[in-house]
N, C-alpha and C. Protein backbone atom coordinates (compact mmCIF):
# COMPACT_ATOMS: atom_id res chain seq x y z
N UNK A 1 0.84 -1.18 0.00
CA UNK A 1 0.00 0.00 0.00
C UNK A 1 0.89 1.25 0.00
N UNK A 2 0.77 2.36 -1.07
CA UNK A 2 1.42 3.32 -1.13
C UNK A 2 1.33 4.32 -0.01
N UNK A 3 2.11 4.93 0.43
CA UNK A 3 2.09 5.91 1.55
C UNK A 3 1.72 7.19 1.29
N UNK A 4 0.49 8.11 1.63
CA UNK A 4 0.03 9.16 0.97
C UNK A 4 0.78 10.21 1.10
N UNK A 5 1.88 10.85 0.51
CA UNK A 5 2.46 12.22 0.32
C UNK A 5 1.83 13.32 1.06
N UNK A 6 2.41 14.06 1.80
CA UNK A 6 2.15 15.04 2.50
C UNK A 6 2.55 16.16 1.83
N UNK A 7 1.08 17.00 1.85
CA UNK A 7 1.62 18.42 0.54
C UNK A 7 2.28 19.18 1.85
N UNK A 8 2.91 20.10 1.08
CA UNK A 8 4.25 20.85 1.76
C UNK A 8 3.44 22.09 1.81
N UNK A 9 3.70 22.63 3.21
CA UNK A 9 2.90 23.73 3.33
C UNK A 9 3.14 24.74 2.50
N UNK A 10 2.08 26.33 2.88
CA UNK A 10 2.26 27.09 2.30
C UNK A 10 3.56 28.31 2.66
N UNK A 11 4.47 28.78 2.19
CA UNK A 11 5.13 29.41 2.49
C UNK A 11 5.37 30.89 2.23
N UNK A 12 5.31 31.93 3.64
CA UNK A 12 5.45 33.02 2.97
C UNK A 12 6.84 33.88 3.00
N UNK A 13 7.35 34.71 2.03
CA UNK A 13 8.35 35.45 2.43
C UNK A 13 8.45 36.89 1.66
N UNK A 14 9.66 37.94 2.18
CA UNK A 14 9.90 38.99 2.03
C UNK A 14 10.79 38.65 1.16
N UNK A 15 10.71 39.28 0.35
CA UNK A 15 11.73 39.20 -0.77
C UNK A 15 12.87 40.91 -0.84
N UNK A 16 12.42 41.73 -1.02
CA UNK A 16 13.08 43.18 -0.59
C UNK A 16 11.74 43.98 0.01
N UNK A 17 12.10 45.35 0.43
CA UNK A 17 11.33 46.00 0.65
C UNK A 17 9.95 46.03 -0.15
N UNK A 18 8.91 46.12 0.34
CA UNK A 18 7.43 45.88 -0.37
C UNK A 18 7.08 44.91 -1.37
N UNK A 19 8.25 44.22 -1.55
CA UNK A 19 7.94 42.76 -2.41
C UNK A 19 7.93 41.77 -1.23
N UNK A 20 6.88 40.51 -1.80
CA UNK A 20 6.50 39.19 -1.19
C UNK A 20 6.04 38.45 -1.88
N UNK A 21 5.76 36.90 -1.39
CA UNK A 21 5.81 36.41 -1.99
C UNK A 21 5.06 34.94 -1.01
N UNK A 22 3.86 34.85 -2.11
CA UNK A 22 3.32 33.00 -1.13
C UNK A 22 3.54 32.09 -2.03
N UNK A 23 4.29 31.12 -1.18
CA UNK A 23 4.53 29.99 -2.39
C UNK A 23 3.91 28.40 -2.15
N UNK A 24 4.22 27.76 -2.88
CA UNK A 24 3.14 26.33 -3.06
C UNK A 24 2.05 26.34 -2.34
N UNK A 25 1.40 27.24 -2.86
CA UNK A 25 -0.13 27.57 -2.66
C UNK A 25 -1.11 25.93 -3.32
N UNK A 26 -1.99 25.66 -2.69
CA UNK A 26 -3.06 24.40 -3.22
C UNK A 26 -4.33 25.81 -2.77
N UNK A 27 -5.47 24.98 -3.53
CA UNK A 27 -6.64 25.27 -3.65
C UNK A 27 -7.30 25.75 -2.30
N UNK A 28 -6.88 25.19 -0.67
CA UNK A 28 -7.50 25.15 0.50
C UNK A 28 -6.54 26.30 0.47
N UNK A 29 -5.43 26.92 0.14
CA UNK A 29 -4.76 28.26 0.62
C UNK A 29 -5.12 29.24 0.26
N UNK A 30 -6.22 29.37 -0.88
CA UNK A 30 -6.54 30.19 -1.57
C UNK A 30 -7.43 31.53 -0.25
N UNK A 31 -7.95 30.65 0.75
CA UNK A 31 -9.18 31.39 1.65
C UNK A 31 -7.92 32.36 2.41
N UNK A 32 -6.88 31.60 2.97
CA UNK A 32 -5.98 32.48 3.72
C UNK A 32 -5.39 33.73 2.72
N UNK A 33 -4.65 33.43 1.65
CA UNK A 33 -4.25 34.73 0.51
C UNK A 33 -5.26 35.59 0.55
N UNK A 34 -6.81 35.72 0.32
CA UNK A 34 -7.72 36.03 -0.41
C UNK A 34 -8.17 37.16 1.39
N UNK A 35 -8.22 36.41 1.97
CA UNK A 35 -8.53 37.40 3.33
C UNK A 35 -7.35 38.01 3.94
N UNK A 36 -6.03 37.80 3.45
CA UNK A 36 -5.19 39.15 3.48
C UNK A 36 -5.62 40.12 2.71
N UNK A 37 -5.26 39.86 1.73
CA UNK A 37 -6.01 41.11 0.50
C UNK A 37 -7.45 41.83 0.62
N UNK A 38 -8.26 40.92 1.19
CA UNK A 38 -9.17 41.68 2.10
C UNK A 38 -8.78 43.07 3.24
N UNK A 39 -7.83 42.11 3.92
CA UNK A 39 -7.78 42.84 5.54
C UNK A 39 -7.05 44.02 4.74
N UNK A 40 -6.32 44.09 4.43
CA UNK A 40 -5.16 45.16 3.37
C UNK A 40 -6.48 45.97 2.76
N UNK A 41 -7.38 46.41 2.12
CA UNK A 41 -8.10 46.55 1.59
C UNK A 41 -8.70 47.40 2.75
N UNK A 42 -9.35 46.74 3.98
CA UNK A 42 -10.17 47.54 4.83
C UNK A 42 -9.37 48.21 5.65
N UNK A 43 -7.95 48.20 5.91
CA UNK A 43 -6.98 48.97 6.47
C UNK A 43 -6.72 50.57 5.64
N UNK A 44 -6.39 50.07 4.00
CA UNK A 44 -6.15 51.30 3.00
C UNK A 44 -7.82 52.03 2.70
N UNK A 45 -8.77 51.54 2.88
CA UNK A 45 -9.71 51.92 2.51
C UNK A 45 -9.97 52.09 0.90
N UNK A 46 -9.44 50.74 0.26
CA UNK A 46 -9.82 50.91 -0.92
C UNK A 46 -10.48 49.67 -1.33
N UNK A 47 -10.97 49.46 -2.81
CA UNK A 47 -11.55 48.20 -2.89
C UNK A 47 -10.72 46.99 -4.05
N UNK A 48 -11.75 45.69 -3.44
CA UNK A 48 -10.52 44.43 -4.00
C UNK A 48 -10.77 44.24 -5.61
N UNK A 49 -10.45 43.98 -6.23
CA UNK A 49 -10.46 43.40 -7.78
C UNK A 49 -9.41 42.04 -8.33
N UNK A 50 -10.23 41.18 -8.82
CA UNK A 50 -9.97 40.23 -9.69
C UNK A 50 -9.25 39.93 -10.67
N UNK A 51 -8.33 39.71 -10.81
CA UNK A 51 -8.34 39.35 -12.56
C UNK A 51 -8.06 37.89 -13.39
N UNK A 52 -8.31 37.51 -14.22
CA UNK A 52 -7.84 36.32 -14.92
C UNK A 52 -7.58 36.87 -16.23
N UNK A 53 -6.07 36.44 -16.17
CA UNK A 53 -5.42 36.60 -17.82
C UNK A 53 -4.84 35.04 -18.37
N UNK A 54 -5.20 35.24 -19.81
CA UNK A 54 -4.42 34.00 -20.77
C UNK A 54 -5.69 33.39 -20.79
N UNK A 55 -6.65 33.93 -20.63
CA UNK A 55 -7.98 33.01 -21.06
C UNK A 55 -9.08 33.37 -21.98
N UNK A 56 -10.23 32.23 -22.18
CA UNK A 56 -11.20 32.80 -23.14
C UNK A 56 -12.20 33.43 -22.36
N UNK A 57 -11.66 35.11 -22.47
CA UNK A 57 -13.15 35.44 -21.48
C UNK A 57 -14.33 35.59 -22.32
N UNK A 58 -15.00 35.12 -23.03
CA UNK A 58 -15.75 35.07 -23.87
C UNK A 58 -17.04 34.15 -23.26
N UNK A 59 -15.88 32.90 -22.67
CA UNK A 59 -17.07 32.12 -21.47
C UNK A 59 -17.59 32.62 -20.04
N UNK A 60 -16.44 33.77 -19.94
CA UNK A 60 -16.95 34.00 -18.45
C UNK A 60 -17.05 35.62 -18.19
N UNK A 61 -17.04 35.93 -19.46
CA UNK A 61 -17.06 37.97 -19.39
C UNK A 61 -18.11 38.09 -20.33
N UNK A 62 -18.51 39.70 -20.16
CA UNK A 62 -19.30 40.47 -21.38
C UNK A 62 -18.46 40.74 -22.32
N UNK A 63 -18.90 41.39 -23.11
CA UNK A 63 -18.43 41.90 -24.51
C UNK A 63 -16.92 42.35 -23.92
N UNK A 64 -16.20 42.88 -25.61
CA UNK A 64 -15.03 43.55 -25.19
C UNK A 64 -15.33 44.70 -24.90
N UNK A 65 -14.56 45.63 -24.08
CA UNK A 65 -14.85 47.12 -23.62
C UNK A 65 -13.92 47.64 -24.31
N UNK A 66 -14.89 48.84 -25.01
CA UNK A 66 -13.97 49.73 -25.81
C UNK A 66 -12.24 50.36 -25.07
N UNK A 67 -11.25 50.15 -25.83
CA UNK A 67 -10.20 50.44 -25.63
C UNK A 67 -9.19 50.78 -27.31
N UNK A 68 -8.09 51.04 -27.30
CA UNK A 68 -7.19 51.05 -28.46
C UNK A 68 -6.75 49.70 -29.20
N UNK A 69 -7.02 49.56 -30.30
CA UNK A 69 -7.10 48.04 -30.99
C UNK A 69 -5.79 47.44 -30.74
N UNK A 70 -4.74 48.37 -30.01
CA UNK A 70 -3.35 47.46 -29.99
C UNK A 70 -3.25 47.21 -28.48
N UNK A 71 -4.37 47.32 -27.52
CA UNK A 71 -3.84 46.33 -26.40
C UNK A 71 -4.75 45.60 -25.73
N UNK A 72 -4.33 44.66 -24.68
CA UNK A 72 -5.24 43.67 -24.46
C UNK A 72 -6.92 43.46 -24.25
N UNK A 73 -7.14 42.55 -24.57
CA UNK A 73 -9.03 42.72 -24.42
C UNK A 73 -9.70 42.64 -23.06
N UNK A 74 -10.27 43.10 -22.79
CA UNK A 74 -10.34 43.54 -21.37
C UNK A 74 -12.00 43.75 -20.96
N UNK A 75 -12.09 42.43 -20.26
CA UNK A 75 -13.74 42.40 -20.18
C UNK A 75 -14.18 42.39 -18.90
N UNK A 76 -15.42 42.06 -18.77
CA UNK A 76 -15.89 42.68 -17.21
C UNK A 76 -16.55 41.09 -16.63
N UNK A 77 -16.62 40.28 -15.66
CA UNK A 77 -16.60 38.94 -15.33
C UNK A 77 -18.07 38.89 -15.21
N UNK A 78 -18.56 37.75 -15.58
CA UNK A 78 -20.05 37.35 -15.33
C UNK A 78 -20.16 37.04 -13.46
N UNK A 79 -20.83 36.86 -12.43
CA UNK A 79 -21.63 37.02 -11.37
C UNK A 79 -21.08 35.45 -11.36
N UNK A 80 -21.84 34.30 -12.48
CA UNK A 80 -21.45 33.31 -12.26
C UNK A 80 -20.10 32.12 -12.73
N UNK A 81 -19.12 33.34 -13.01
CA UNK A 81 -17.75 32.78 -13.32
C UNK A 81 -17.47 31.77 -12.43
N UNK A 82 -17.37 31.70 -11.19
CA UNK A 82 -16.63 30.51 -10.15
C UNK A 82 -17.61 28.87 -10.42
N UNK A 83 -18.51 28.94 -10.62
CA UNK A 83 -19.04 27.90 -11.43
C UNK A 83 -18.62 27.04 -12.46
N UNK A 84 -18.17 27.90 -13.09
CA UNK A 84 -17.91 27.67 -14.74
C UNK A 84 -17.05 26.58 -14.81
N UNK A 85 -17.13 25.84 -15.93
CA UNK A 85 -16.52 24.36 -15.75
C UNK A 85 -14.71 24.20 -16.18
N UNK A 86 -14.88 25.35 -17.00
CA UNK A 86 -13.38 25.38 -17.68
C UNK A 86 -13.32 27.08 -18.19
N UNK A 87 -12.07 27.52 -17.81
CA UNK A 87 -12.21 28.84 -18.77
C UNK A 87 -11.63 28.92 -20.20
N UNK A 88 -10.80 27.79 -20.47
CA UNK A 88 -10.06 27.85 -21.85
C UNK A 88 -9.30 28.57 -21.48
N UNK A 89 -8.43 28.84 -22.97
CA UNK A 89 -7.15 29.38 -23.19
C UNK A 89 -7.14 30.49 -24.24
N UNK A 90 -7.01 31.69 -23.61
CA UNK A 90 -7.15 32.91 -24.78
C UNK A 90 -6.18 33.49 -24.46
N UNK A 91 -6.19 35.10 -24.91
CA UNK A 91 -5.58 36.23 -24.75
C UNK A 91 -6.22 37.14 -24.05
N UNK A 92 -7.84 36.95 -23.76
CA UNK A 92 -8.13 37.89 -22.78
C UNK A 92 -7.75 38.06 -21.09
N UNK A 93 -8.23 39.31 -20.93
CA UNK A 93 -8.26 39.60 -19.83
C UNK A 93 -9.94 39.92 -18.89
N UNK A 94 -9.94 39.34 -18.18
CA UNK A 94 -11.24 39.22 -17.28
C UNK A 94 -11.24 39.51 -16.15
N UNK A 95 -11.52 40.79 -15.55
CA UNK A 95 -12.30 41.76 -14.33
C UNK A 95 -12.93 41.54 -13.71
N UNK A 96 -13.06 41.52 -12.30
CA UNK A 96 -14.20 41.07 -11.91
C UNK A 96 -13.86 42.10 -10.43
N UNK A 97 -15.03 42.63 -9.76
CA UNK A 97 -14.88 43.84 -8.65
C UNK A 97 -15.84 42.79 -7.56
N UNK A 98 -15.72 42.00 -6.97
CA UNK A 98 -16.18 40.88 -6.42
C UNK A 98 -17.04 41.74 -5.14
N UNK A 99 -18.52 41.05 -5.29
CA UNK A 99 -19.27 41.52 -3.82
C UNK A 99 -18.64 40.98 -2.73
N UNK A 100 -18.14 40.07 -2.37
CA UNK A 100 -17.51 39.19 -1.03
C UNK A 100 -16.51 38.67 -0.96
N UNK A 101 -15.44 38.40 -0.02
CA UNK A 101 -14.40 37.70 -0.04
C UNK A 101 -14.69 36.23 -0.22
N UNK A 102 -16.02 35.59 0.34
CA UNK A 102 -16.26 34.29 -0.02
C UNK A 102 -16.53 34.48 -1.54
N UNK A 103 -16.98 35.24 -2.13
CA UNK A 103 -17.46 34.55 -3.64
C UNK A 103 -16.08 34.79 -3.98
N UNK A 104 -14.79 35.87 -4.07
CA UNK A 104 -13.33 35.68 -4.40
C UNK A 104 -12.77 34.34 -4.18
N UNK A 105 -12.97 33.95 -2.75
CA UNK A 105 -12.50 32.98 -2.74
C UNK A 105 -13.34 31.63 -3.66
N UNK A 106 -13.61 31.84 -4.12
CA UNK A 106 -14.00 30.40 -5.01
C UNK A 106 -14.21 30.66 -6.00
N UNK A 107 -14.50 31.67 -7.21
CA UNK A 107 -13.62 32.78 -8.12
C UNK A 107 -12.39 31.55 -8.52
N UNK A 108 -11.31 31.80 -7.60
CA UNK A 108 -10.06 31.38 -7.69
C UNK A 108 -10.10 30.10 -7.23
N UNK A 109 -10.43 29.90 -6.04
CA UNK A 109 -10.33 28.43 -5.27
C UNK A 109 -10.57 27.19 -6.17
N UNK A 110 -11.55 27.83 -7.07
CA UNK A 110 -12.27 26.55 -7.78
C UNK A 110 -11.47 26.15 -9.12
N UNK A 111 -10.96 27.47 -9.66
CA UNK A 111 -9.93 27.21 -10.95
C UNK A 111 -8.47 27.20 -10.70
N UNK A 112 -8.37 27.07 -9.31
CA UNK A 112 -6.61 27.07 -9.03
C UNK A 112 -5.76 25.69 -9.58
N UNK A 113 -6.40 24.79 -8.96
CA UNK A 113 -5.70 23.61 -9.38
C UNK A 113 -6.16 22.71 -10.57
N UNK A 114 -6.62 23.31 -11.16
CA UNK A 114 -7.56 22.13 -12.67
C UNK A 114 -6.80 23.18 -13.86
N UNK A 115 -7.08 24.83 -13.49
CA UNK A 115 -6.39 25.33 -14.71
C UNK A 115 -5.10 26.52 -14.34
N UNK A 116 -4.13 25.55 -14.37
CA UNK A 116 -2.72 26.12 -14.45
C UNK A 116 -2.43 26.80 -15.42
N UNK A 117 -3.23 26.78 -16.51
CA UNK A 117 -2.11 28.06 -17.83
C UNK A 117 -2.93 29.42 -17.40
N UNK A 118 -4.07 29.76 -16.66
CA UNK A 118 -4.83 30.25 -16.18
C UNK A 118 -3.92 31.53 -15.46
N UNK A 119 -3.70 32.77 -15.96
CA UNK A 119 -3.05 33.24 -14.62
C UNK A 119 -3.70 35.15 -13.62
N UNK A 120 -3.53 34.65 -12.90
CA UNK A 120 -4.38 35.41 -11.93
C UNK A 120 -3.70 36.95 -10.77
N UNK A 121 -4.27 37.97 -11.20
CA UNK A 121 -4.11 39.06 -10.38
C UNK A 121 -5.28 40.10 -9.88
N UNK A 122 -4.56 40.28 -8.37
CA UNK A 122 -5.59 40.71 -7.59
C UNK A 122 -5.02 42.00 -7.26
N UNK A 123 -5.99 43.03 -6.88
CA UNK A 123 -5.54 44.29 -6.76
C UNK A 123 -5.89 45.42 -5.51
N UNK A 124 -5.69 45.98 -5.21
CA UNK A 124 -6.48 47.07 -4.16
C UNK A 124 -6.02 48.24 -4.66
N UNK A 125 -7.70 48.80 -5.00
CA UNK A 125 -7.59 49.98 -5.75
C UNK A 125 -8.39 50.98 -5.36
N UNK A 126 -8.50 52.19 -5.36
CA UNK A 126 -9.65 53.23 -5.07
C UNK A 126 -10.15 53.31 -5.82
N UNK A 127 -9.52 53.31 -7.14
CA UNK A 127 -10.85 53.78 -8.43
C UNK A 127 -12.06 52.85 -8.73
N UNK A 128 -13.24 53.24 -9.28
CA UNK A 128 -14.22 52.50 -9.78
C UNK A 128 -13.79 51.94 -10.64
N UNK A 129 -15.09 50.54 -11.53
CA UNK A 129 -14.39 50.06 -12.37
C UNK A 129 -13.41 50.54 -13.39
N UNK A 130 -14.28 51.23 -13.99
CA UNK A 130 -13.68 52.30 -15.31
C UNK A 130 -12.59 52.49 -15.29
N UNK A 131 -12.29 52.83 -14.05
CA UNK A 131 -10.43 53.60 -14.02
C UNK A 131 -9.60 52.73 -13.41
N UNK A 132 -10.08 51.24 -13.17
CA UNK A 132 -8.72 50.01 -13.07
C UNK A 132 -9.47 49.60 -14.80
N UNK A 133 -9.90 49.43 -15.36
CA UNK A 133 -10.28 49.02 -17.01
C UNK A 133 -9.06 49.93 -17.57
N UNK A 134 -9.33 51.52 -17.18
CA UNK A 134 -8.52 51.91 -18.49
C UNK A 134 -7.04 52.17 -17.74
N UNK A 135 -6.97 51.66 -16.65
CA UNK A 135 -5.60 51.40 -16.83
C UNK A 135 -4.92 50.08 -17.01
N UNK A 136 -6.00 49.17 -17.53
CA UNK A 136 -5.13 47.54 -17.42
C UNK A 136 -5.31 47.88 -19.12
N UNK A 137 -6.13 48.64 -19.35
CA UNK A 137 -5.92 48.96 -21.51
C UNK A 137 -4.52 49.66 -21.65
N UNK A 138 -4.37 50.69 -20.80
CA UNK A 138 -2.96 51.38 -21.06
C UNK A 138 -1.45 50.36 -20.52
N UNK A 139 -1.99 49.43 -19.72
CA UNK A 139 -0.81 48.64 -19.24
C UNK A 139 0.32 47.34 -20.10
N UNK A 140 -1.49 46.58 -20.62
CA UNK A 140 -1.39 45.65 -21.29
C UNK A 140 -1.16 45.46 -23.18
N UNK A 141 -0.61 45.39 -23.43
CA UNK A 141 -0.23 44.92 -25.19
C UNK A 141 -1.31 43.71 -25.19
N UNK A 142 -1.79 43.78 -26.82
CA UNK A 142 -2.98 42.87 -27.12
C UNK A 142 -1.57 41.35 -27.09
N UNK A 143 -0.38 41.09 -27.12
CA UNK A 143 0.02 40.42 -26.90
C UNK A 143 1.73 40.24 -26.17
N UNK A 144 1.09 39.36 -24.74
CA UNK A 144 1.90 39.60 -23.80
C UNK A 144 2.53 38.29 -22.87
N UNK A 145 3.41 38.24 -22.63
CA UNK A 145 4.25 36.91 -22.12
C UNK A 145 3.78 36.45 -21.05
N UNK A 146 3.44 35.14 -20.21
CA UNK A 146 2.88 35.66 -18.84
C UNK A 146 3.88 36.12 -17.72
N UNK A 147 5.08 36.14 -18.13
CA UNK A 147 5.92 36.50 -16.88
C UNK A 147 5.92 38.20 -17.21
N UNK A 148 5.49 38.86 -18.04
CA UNK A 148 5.32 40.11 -17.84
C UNK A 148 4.58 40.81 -17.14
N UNK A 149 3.68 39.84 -16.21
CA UNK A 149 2.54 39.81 -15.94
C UNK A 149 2.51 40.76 -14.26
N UNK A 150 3.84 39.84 -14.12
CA UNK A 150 4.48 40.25 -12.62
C UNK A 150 5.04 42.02 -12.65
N UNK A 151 5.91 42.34 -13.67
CA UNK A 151 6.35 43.67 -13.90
C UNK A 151 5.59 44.47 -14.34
N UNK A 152 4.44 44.00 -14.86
CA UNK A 152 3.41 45.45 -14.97
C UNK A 152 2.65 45.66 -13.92
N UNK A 153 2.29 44.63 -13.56
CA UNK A 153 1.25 44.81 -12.27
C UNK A 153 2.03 45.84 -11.06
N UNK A 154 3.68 45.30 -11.01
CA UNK A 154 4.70 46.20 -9.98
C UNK A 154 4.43 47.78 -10.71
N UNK A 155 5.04 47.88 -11.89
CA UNK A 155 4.95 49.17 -12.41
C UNK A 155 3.74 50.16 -12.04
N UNK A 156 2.16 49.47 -11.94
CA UNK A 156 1.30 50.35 -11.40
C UNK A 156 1.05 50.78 -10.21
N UNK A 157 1.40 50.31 -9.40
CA UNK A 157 1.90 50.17 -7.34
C UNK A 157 1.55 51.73 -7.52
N UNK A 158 0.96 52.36 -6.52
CA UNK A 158 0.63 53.97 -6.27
C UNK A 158 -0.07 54.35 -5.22
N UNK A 159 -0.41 55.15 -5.34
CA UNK A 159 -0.93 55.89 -4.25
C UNK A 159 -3.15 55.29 -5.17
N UNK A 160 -3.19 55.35 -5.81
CA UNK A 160 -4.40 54.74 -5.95
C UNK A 160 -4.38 53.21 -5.73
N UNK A 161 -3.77 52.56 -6.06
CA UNK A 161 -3.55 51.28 -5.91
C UNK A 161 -2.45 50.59 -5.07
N UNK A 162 -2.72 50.56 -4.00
CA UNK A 162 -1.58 50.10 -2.82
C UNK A 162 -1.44 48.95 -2.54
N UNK A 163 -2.16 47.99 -3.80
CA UNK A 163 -1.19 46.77 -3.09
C UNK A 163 -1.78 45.88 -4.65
N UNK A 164 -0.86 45.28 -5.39
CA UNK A 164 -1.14 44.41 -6.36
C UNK A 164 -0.50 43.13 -6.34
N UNK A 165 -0.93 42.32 -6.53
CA UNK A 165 -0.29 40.24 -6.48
C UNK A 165 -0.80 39.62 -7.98
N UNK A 166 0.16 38.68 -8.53
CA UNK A 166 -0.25 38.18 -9.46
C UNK A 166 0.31 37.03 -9.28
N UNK A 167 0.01 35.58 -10.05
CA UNK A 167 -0.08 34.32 -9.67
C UNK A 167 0.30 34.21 -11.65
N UNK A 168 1.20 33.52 -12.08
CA UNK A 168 1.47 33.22 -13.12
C UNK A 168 2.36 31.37 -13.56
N UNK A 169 1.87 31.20 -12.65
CA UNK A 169 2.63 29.58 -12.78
C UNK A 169 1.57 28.31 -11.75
N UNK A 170 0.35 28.96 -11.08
CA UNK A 170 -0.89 27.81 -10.54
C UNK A 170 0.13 27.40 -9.44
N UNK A 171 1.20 28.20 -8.63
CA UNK A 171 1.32 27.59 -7.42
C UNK A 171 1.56 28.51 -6.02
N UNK A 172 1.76 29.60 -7.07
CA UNK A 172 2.58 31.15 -6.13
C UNK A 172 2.08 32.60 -6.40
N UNK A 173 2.15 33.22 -5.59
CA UNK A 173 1.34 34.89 -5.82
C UNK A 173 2.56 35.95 -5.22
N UNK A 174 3.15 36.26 -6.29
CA UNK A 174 4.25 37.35 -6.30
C UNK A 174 3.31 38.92 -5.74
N UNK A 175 4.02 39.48 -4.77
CA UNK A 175 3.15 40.66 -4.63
C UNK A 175 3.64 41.79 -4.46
N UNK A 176 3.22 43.07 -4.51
CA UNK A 176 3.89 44.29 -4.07
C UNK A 176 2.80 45.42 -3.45
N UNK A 177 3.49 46.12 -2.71
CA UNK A 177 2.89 46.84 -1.92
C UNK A 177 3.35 48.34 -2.22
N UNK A 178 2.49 49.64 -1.59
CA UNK A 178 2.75 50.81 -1.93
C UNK A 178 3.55 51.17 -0.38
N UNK A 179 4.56 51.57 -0.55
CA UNK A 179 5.54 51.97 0.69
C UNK A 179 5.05 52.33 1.83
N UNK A 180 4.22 53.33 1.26
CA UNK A 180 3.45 53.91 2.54
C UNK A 180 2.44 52.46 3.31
N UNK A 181 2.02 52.21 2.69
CA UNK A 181 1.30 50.90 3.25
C UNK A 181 2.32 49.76 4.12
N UNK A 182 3.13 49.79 3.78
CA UNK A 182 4.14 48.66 3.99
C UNK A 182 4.03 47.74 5.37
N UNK A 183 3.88 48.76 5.94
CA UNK A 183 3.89 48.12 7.79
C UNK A 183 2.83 47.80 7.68
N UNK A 184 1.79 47.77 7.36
CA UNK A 184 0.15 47.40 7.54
C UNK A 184 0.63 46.09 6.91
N UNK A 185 0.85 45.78 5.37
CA UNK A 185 1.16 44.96 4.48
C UNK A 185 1.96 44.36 5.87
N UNK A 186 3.02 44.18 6.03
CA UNK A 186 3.83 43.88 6.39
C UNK A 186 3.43 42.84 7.89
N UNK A 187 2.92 43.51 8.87
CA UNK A 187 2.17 42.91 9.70
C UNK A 187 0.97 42.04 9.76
N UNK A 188 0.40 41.89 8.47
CA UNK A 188 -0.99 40.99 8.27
C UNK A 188 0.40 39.79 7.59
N UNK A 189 1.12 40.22 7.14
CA UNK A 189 1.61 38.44 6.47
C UNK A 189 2.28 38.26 7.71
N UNK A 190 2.87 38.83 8.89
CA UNK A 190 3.69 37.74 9.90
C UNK A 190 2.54 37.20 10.69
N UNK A 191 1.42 37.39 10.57
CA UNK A 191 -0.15 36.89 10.94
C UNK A 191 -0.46 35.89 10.04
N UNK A 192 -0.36 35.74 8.62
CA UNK A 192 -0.68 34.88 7.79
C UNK A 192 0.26 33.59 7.89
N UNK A 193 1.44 33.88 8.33
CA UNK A 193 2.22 33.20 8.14
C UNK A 193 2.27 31.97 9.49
N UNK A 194 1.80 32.35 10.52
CA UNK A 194 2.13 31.94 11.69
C UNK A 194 3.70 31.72 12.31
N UNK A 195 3.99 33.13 11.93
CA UNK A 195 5.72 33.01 12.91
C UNK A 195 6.46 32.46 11.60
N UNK A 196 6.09 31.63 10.54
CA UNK A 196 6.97 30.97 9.18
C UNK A 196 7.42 31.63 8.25
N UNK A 197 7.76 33.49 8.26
CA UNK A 197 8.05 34.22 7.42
C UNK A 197 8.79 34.40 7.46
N UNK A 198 9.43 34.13 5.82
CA UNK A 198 11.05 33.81 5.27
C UNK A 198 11.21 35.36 5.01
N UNK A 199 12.50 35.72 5.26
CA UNK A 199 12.97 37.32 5.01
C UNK A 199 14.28 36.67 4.38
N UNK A 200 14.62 37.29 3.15
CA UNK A 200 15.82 37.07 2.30
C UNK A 200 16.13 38.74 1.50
N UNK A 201 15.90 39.88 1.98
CA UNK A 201 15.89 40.75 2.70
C UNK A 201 17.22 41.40 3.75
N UNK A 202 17.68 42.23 3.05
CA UNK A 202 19.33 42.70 3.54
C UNK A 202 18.68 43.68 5.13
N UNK A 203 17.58 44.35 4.37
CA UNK A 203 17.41 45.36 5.34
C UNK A 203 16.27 44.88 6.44
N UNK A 204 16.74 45.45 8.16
CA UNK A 204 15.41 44.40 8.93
C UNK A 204 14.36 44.62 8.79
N UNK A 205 13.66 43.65 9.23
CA UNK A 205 12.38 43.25 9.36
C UNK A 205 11.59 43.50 10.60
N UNK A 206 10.98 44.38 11.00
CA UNK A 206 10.60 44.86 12.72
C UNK A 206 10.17 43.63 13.18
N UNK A 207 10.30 43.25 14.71
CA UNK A 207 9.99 42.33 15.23
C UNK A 207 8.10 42.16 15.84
N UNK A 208 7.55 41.10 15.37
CA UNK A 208 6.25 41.20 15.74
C UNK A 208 6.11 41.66 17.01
């Protein structure tokens, strides 16, 4: 009788100042990630957003939203996306400004481990939809690598948007934070982590 493998927990760490990082994430980790980005959210006073890129949002978005014909397609998520049986494999991009952290969490929870080419970023933003839309039109090229996925999302980090994570490989959520936020950021992951937060990180780390 084979001996059942023990999945390896989830791991979090500091990578430099306002970068982090959760790694070998499974499907049951998704609730812990998903209610940081919450708590971060009701600390900055801004709101959470969704995204799924490299897919066909055609099954799980409205129409395309007007933007410039040379960058990515950029649609707005149906209510009953976390349902959905498969999203396929496109070039769109799919939005979603989620009523609850439970419906986020299963949003993601449910397509984490079945669709890996699938890749996923979450955001905290002040603006309404409109103005995270037309800035993921000004961000994104109608065709884009997924490891670029990580450096644009960093590039928008601001004072409107204080904290962005993206997930581009179905196991890990690369993240960054707006400076000023940092200690808030900073103190919900040595909470997430339970005392297990890796610092690789020249400069210290305040003590919980």
């Amino acid at each position: 009788m084979r001996r059942r493998e023990r999945r390896q927990q989830m791991v979090t760490s500091i990578l430099t100042p306002n970068l982090f990082l959760f790694e070998r994430l499974a499907s049951s980790d998704i609730p812990r990630v998903v209610t940081f980005v919450y708590q971060v959210a009701d600390r900055v006073r801004q709101s959470v957003y969704v995204l799924a890129f490299e897919i066909e949002g055609r099954r799980v978005g409205g129409p395309p939203l007007p933007g410039p014909a040379e960058t990515a397609v950029v649609r707005l998520g149906r209510e009953d996306a976390a349902r959905t049986e498969w999203f396929g494999v496109g070039d769109d991009i799919v939005l979603w400004r989620p009523a609850s952290r439970e419906w986020s969490c299963d949003l993601i929870g449910q397509h984490w481990e079945r669709e890996r080419q699938a890749c996923w970023g979450v955001l905290v933003d002040e603006r309404g939809t409109d103005g995270v839309v037309s800035n993921l039109q000004a961000t994104w090229p109608r065709r884009h690598a997924a490891g670029d996925h990580l450096v644009r999302l960093r590039s928008t980090i601001g004072p409107e948007r204080k904290l962005a994570m993206v997930s581009y490989d179905g196991s890990s959520f690369h993240g960054k934070a707006y400076a000023d936020c940092w200690d808030i950021v900073l103190g919900l992951l040595k909470e997430i982590s339970g005392g297990q937060l890796e610092v690789y990180t020249d400069d210290p780390v305040p003590a919980p």
